[in-house]
C-alpha atoms as a PDB file:
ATOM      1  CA  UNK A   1      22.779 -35.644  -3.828  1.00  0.00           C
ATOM      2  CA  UNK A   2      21.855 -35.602   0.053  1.00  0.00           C
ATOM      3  CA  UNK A   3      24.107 -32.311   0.363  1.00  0.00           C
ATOM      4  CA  UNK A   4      22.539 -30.754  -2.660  1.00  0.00           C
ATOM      5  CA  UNK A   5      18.827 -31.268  -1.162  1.00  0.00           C
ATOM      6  CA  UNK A   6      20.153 -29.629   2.280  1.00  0.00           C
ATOM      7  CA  UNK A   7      21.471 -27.127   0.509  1.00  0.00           C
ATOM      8  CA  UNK A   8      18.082 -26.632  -1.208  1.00  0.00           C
ATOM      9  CA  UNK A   9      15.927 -27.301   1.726  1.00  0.00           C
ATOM     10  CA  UNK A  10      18.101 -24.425   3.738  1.00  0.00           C
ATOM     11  CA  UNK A  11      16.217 -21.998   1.800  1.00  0.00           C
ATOM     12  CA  UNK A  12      13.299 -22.895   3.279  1.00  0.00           C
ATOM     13  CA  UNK A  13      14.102 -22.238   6.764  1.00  0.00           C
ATOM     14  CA  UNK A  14      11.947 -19.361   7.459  1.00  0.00           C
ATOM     15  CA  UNK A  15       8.863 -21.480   6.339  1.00  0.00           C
ATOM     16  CA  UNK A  16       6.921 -24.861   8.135  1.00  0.00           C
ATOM     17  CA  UNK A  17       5.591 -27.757   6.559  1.00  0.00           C
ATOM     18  CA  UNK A  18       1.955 -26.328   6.604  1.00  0.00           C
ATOM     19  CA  UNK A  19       1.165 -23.343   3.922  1.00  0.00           C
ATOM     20  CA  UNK A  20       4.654 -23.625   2.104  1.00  0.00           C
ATOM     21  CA  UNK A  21       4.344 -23.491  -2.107  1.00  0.00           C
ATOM     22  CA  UNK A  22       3.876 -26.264  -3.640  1.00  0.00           C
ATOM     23  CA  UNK A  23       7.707 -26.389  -5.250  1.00  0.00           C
ATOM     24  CA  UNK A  24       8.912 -25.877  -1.545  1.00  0.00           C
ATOM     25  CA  UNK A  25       6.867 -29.226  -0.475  1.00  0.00           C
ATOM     26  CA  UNK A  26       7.920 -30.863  -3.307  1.00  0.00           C
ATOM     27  CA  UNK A  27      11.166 -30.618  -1.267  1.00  0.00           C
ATOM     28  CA  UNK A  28      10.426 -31.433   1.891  1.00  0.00           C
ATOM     29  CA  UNK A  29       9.112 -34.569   0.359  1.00  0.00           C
ATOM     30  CA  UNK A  30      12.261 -35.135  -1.271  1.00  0.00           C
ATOM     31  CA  UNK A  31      13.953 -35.655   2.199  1.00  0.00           C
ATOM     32  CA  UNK A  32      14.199 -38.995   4.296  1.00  0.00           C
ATOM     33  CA  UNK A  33      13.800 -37.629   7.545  1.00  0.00           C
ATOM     34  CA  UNK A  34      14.620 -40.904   8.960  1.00  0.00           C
ATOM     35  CA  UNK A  35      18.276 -41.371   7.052  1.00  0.00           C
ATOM     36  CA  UNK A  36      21.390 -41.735   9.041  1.00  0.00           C
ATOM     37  CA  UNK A  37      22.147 -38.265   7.631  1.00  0.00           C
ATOM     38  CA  UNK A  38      19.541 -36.781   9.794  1.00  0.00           C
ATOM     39  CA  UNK A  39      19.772 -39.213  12.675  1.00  0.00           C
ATOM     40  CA  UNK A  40      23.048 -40.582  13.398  1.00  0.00           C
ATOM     41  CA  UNK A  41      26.528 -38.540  13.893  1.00  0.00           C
ATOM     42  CA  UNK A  42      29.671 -39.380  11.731  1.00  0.00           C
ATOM     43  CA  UNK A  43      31.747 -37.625  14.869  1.00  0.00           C
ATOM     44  CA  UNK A  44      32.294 -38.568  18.301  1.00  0.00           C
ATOM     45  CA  UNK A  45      32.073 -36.104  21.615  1.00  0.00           C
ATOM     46  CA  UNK A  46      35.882 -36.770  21.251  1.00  0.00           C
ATOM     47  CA  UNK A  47      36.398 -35.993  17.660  1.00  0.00           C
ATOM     48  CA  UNK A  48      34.621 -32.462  18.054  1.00  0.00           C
ATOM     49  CA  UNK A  49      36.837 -31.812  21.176  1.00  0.00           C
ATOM     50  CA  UNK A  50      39.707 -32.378  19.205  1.00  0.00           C
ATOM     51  CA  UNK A  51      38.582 -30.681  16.268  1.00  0.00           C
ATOM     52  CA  UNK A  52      38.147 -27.578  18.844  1.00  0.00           C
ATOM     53  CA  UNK A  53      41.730 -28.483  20.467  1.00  0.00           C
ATOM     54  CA  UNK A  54      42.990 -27.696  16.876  1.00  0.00           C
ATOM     55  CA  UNK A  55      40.978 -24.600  16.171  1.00  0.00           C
ATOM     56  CA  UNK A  56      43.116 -21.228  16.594  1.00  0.00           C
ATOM     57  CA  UNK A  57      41.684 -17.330  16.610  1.00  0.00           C
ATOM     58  CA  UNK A  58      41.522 -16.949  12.857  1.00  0.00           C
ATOM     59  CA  UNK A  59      41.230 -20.844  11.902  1.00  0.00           C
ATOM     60  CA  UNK A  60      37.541 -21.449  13.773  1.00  0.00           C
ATOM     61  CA  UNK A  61      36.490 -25.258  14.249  1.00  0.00           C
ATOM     62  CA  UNK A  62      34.581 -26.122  10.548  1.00  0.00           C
ATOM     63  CA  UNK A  63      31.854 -28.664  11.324  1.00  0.00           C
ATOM     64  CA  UNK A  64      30.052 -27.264   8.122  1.00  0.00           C
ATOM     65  CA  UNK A  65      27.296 -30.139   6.625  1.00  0.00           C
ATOM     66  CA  UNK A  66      28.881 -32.336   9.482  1.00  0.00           C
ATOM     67  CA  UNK A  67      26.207 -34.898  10.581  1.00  0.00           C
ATOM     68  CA  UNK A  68      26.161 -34.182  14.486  1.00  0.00           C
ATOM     69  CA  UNK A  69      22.974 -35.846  15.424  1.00  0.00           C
ATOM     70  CA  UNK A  70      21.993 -36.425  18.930  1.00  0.00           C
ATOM     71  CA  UNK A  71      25.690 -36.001  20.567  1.00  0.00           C
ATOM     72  CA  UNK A  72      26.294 -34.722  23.787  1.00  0.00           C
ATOM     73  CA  UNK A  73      28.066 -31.780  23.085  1.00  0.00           C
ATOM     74  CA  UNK A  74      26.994 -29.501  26.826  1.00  0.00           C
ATOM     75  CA  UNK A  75      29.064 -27.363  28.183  1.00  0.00           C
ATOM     76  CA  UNK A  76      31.983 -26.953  24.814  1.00  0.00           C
ATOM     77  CA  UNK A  77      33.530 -23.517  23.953  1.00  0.00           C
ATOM     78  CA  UNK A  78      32.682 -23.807  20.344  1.00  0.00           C
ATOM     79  CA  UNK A  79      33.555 -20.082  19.906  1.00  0.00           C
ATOM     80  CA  UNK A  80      32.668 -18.987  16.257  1.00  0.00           C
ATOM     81  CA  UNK A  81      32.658 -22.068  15.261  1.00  0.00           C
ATOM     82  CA  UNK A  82      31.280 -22.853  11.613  1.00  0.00           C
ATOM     83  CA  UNK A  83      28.143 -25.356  11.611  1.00  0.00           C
ATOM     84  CA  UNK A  84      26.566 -24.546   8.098  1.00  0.00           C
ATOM     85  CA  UNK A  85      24.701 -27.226   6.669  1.00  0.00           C
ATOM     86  CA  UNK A  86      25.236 -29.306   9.965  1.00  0.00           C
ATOM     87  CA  UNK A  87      22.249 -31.846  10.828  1.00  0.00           C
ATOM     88  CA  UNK A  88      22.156 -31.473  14.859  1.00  0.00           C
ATOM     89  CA  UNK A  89      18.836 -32.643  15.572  1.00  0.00           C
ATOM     90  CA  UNK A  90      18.607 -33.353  18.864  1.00  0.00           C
ATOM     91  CA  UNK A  91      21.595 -32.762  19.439  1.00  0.00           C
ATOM     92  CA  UNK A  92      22.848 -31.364  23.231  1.00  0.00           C
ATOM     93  CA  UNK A  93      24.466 -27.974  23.420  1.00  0.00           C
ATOM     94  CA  UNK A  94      23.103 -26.887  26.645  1.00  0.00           C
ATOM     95  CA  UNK A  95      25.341 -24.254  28.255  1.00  0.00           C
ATOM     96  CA  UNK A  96      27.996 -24.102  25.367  1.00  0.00           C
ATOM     97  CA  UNK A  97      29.766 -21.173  24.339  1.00  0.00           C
ATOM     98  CA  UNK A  98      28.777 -20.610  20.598  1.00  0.00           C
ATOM     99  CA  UNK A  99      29.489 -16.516  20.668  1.00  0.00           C
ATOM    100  CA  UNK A 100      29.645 -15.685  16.848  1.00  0.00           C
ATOM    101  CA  UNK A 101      29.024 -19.350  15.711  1.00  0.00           C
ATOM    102  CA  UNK A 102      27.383 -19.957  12.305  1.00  0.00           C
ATOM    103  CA  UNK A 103      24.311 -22.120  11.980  1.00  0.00           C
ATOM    104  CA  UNK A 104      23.431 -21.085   8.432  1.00  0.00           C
ATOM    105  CA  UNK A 105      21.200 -23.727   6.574  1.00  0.00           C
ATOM    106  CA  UNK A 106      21.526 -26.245  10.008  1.00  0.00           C
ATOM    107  CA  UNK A 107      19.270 -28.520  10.632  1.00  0.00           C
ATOM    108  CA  UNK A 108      18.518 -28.743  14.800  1.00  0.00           C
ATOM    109  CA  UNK A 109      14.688 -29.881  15.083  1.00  0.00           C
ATOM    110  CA  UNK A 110      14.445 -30.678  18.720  1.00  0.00           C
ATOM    111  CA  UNK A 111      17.959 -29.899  19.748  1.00  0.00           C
ATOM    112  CA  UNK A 112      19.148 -28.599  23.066  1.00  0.00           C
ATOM    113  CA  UNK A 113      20.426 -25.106  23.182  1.00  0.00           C
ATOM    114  CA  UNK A 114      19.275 -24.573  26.843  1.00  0.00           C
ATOM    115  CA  UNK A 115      21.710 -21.705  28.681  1.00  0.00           C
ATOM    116  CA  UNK A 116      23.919 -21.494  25.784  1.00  0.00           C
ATOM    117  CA  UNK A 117      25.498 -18.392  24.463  1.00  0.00           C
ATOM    118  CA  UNK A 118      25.084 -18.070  20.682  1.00  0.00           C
ATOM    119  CA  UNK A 119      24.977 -14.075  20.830  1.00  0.00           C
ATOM    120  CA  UNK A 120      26.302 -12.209  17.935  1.00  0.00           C
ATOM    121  CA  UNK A 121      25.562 -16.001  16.248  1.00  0.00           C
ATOM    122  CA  UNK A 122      23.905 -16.556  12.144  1.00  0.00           C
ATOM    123  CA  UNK A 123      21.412 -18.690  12.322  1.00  0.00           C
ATOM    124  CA  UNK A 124      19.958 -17.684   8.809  1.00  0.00           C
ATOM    125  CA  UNK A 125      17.960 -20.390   6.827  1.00  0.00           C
ATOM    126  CA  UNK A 126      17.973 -23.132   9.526  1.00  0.00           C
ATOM    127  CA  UNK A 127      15.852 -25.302  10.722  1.00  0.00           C
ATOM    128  CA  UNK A 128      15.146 -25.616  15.203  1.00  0.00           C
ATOM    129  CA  UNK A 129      11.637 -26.540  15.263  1.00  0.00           C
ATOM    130  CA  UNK A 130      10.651 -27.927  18.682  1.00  0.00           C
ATOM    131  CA  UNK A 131      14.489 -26.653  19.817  1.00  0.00           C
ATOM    132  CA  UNK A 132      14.847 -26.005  23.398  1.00  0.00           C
ATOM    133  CA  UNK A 133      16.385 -22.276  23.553  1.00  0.00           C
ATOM    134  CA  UNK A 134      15.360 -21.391  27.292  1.00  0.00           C
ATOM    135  CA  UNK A 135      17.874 -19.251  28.854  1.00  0.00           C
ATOM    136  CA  UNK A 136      19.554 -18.966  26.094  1.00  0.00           C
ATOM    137  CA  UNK A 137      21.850 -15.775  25.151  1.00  0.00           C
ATOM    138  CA  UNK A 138      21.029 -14.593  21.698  1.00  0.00           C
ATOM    139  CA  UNK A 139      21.774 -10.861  21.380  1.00  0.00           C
ATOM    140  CA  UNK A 140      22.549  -9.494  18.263  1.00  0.00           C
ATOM    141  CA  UNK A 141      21.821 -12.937  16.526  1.00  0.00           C
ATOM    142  CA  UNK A 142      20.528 -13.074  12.867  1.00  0.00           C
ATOM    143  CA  UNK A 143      18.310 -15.285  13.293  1.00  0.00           C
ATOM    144  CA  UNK A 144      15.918 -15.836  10.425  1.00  0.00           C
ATOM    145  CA  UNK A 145      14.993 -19.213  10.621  1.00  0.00           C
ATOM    146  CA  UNK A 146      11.691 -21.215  12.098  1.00  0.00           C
ATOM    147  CA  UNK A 147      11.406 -21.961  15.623  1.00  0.00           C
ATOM    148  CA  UNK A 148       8.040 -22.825  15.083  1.00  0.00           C
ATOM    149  CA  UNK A 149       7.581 -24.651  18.767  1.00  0.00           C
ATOM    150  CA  UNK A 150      10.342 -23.731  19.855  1.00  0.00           C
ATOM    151  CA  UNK A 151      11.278 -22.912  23.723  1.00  0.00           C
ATOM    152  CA  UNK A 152      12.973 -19.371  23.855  1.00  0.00           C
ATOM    153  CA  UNK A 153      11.304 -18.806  27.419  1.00  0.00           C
ATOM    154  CA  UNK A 154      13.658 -16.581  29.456  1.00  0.00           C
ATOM    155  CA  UNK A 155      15.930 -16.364  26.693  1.00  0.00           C
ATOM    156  CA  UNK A 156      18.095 -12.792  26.331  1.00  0.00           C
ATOM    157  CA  UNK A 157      16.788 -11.894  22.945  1.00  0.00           C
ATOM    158  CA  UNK A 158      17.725  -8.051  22.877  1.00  0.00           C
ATOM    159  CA  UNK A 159      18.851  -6.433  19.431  1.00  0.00           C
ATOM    160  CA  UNK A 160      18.143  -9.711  17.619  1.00  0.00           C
ATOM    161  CA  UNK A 161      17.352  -9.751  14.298  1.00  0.00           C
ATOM    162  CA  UNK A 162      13.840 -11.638  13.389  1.00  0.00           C
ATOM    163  CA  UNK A 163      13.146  -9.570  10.326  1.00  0.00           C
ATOM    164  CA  UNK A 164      12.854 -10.299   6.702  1.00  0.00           C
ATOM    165  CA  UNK A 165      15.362 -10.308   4.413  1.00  0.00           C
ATOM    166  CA  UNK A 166      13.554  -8.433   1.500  1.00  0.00           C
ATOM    167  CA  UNK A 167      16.389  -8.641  -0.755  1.00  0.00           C
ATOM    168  CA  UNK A 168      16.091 -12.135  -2.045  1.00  0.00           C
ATOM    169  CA  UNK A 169      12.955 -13.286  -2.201  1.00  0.00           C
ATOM    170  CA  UNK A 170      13.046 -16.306  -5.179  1.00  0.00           C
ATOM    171  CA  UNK A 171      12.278 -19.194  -3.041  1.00  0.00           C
ATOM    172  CA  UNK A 172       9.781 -17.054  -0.355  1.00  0.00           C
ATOM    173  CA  UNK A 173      10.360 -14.678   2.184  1.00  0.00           C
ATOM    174  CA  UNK A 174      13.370 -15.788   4.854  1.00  0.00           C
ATOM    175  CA  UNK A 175      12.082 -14.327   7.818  1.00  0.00           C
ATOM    176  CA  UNK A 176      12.122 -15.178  11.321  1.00  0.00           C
ATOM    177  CA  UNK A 177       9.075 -17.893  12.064  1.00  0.00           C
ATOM    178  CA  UNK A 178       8.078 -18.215  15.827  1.00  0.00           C
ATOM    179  CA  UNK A 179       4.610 -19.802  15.198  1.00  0.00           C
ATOM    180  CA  UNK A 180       3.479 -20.917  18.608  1.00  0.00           C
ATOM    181  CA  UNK A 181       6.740 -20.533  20.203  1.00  0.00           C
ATOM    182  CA  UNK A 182       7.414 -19.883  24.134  1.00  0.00           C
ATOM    183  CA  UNK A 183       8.600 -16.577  24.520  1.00  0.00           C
ATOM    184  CA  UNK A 184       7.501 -16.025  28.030  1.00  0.00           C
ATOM    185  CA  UNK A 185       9.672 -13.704  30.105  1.00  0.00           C
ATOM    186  CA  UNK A 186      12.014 -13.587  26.808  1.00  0.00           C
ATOM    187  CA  UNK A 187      14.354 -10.542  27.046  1.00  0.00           C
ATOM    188  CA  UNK A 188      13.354  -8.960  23.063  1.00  0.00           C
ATOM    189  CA  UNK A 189      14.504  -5.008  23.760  1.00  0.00           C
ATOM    190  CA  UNK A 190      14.670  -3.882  20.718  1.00  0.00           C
ATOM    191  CA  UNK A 191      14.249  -6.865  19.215  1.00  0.00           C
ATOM    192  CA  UNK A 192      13.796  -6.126  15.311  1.00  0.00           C
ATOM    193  CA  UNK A 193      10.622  -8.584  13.995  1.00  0.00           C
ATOM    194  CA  UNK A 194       9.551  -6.693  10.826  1.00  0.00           C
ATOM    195  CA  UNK A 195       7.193  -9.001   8.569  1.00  0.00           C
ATOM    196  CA  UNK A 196       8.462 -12.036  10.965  1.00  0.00           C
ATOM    197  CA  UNK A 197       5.852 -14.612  11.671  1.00  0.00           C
ATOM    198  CA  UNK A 198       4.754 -15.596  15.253  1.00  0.00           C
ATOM    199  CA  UNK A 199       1.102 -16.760  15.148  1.00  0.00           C
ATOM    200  CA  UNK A 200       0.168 -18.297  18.390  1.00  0.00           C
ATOM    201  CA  UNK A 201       3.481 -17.891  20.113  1.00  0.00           C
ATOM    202  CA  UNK A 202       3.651 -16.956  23.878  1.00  0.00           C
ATOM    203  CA  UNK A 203       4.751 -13.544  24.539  1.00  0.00           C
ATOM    204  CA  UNK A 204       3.470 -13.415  27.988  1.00  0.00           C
ATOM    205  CA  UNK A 205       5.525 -11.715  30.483  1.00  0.00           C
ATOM    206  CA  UNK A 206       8.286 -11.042  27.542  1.00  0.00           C
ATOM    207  CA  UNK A 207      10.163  -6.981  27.710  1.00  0.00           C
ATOM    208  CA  UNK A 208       9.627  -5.892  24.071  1.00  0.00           C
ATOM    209  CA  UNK A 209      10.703  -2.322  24.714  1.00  0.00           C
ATOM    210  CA  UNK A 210      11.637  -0.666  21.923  1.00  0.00           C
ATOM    211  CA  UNK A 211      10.769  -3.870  19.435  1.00  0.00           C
ATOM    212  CA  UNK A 212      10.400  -3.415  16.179  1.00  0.00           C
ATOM    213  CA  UNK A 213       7.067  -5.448  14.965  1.00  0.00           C
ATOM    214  CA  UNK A 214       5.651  -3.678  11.934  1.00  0.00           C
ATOM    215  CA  UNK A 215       4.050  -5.698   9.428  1.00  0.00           C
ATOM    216  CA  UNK A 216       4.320  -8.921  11.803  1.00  0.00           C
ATOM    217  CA  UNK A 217       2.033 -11.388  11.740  1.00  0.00           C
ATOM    218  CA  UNK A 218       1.054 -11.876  15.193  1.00  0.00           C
ATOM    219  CA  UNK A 219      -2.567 -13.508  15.332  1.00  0.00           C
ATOM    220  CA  UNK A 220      -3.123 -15.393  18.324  1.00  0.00           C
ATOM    221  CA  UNK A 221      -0.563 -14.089  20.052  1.00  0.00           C
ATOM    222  CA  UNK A 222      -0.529 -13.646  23.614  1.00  0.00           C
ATOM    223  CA  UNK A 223       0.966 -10.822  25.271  1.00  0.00           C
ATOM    224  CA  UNK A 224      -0.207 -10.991  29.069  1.00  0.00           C
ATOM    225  CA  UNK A 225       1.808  -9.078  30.860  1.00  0.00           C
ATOM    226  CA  UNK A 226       4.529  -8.266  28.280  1.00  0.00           C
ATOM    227  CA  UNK A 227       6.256  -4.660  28.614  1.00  0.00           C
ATOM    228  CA  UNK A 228       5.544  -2.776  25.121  1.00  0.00           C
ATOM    229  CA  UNK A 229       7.088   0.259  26.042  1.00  0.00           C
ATOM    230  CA  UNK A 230       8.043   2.135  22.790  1.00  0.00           C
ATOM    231  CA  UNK A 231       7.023  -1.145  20.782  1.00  0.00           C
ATOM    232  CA  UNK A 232       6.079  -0.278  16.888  1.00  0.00           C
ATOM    233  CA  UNK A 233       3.187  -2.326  15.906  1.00  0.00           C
ATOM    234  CA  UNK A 234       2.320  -0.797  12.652  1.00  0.00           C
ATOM    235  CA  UNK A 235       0.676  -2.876   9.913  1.00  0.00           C
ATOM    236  CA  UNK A 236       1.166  -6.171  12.791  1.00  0.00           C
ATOM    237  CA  UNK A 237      -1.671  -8.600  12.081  1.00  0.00           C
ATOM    238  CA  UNK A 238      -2.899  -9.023  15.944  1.00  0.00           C
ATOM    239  CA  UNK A 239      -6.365 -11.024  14.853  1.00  0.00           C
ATOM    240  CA  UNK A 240      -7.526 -12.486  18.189  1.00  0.00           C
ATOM    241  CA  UNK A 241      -4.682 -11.482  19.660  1.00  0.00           C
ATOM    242  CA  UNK A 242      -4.695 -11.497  23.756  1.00  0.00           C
ATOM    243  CA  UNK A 243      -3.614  -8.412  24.278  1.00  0.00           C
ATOM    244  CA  UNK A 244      -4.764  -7.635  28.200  1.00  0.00           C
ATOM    245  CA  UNK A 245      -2.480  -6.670  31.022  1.00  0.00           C
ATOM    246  CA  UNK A 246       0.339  -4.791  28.668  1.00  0.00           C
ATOM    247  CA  UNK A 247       2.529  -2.609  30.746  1.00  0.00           C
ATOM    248  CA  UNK A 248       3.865   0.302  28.872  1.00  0.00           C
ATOM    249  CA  UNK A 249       3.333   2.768  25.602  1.00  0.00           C
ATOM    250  CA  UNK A 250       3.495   0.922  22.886  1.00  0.00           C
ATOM    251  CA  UNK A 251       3.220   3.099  19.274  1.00  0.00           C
ATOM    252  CA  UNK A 252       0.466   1.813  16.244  1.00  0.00           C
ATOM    253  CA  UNK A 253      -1.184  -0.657  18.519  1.00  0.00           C
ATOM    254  CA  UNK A 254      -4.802  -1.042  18.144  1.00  0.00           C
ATOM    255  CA  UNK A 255      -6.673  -2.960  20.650  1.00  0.00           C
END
């Protein structure tokens, strides 16, 4: 039953507890945030090193709807290592090599993902609210899924993809949700955040050359000093927006 409701409750990655339809509450309120399934780990530091040791080129380490909670897994070449439906809340993965990895439907509210290298990673559908991203490397990551809070300051966030997946829409749009994340000094060139939500996040200082923002809801945004060179903002909701101090040509921006 537990696995069934994660399964479920994947689907509603791309949307936070406030403002989410009634059925998709209904949900939430299904879940025992506080069961050993979302606290606890089933798996040693050991066990996942082994389960690595045994992993081979075409054969990639399968942690899928593993319960990982709150292990200290720094520093680990996890490759493209499968993690879907994994619970990893705070769970330490600062500095680890997760090139390719797949976070699809994981749970990782307030994990550590400080300095690692999840470029070219899925993280479609998951949960990383309050996650620590800073410094992190995803380029060319799918990545819609809510970071609402989340810490992607100084993280290398060129060519990822933010932006809505319009073709299945049954259970609300799966998007990319930043709401009043840090994005300051975040590397987004060319960055593709079409109809992606980031109300109140912290774009300050952030290179979004080339970014693709049309449609984005962006109010309360601030943007001091971010480079917009080539930036589309057409249709972007920018109410009270702090736009001042923009370096660069940005195209469809209002102010």
């Amino acid at each position: 039953m537990m696995r069934l409701r994660i399964a479920a409750l994947g689907l509603l990655a791309a949307s936070t507890c406030l403002g989410v339809p009634a059925a998709a509450q209904g949900l939430l309120n299904g879940l025992d945030m506080t069961s050993p399934r979302m606290t606890k780990a089933e798996m040693s530091r050991q066990d996942v090193e082994d389960a690595l040791a045994r992993a081979g080129p075409d054969t990639p380490a399968d942690f899928s709807r593993k319960a990982l909670n709150g292990l200290d897994l720094s520093g680990l070449d996890f490759g493209a290592a499968l993690f879907t439906a994994a619970t990893l809340n705070g769970t330490n993965f600062s500095n680890a090599g997760l090139k390719g990895a797949k976070l699809d439907q994981a749970w990782g509210l307030k994990a550590n993902f400080s300095g690692a290298d999840l470029s070219g990673a899925s993280l479609f559908q998951a949960q990383m609210m309050g996650a620590d991203f800073s410094d992190a490397d995803l380029s060319q990551a799918r990545v819609a899924s809510d970071f609402s809070r989340a810490n992607m300051s100084g993280a290398n966030l060129s060519d990822a993809d933010f932006s809505a997946d319009m073709r299945n829409q049954s259970m609300g749009l799966m998007r990319g949700v930043l709401d009043s994340a840090d994005l300051s000094n975040a590397d987004l060139t060319n960055a593709k955040l079409s109809r992606a939500s980031a109300e109140f996040a912290d774009f300050s200082g952030a290179s979004l050359v080339g970014a693709d923002l049309r449609k984005a809801e962006l109010a309360g945004a601030k943007f001091a000093g971010a480079n917009v060179e080539g930036a589309d903002f057409d249709g972007a909701d920018l109410q009270s927006a702090k736009l001042g101090g923009l370096t660069g040509q940005a195209k469809n921006l209002k102010q």
